[in-house]
Protein backbone atom coordinates (compact mmCIF):
# COMPACT_ATOMS: atom_id res chain seq x y z
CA UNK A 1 -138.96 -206.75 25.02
CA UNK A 2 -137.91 -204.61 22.19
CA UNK A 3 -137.90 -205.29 18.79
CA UNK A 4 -135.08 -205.73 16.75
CA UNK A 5 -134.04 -202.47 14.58
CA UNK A 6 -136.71 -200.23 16.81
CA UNK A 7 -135.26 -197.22 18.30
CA UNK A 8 -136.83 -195.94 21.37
CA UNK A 9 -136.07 -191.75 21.60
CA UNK A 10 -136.21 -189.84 24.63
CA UNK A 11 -138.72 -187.77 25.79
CA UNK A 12 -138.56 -183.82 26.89
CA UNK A 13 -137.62 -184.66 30.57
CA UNK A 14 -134.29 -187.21 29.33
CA UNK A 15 -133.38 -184.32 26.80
CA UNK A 16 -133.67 -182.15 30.46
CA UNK A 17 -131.31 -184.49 32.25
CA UNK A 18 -128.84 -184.72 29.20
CA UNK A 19 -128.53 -181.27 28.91
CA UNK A 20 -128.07 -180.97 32.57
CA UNK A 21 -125.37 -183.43 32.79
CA UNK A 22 -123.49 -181.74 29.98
CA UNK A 23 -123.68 -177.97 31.60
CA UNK A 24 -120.94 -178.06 33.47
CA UNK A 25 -118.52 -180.29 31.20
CA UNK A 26 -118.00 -177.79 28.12
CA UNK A 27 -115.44 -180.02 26.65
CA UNK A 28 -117.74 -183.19 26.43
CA UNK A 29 -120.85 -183.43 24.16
CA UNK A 30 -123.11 -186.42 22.93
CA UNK A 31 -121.64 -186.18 19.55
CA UNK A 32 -118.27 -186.41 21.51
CA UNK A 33 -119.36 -189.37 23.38
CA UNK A 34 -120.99 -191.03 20.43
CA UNK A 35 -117.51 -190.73 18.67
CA UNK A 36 -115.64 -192.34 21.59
CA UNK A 37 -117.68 -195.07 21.42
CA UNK A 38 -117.34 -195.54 17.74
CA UNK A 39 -113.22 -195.08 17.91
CA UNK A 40 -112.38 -196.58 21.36
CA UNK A 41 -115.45 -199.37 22.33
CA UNK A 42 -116.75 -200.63 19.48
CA UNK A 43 -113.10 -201.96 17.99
CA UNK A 44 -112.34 -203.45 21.73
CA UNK A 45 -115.48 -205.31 22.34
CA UNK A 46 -116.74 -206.07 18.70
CA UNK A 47 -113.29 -206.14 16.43
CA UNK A 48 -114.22 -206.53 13.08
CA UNK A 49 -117.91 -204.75 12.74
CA UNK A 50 -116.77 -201.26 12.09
CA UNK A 51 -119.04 -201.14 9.12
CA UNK A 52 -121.92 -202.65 11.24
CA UNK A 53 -122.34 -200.67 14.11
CA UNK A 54 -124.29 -197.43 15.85
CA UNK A 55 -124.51 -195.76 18.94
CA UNK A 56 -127.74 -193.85 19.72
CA UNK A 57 -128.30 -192.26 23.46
CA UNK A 58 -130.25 -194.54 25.29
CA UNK A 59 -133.70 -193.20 26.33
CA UNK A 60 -133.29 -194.07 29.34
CA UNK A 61 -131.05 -191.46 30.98
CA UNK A 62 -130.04 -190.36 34.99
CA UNK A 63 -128.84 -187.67 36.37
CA UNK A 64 -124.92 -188.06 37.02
CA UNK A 65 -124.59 -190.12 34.08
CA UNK A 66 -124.99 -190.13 30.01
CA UNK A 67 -125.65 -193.61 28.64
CA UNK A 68 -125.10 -194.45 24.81
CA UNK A 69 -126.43 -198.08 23.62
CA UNK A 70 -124.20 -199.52 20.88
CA UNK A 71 -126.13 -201.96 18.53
CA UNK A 72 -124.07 -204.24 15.81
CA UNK A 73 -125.61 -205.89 13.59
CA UNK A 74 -124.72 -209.07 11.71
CA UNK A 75 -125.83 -212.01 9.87
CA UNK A 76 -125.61 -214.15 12.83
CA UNK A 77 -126.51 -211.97 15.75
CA UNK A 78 -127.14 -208.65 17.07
CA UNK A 79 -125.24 -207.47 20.23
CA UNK A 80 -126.60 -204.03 22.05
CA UNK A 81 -123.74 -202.73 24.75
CA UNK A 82 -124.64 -200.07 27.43
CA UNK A 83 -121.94 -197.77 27.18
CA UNK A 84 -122.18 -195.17 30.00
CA UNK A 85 -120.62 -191.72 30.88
CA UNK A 86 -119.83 -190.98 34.27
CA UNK A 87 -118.63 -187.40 35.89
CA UNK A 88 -116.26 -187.13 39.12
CA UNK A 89 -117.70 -183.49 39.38
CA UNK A 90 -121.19 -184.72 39.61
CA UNK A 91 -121.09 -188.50 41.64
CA UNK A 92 -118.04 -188.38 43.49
CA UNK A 93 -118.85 -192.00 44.98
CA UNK A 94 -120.11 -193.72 41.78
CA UNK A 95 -116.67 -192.90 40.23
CA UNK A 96 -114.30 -192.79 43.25
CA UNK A 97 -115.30 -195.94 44.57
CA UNK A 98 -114.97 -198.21 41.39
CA UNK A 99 -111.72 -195.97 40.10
CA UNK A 100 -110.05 -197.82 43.01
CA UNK A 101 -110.61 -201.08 41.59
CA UNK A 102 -110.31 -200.39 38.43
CA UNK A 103 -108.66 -197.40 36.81
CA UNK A 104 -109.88 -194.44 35.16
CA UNK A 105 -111.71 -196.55 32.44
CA UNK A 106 -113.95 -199.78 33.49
CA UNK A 107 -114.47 -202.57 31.25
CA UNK A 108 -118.09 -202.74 31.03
């Protein structure tokens, strides 16, 4: 179990993975996904924390798929939300299937 406030970083073979899920999407970035997050999550699923929240990549990554972890912090708890990046290019059947149920954009 982690510690509260540690931040785990990724080693050279996640930074390998990242970089090969971004190749082929020139538009997309972390620090485009990270601001996403920050505009478009965080105010859905924890309204009133803008001042208490941060999204840092999880170090944990795979290989059709970018993961962010968004941590708020307040007096009476801390909440950590997996936040993760999908492309149709790359896993046609972990997008496909699920946009049939439920949209472009998944709740969780």
């Amino acid at each position: 179990m982690l510690r509260e406030g540690r931040v785990l970083t990724m080693d050279d073979y996640q930074r390998l993975v990242v970089a090969q899920f971004f190749e082929p999407l020139p538009g997309l970035s972390q620090i485009s996904c990270r601001q996403f997050v920050l505009r478009h999550v965080a105010p859905i699923l924890l309204p009133n924390t803008a001042d208490k929240v941060d999204v840092q990549p999880s170090p944990f990554q795979g290989s059709m798929s970018y993961t962010t972890i968004l941590n708020a912090h307040s007096a009476h708890a801390g909440h950590r939300i997996a936040v993760q990046f999908r492309s149709d290019k790359q896993d046609l059947l972990g997008v496909t299937e699920p946009a049939a149920f439920m949209g472009l954009l998944c709740p969780w």
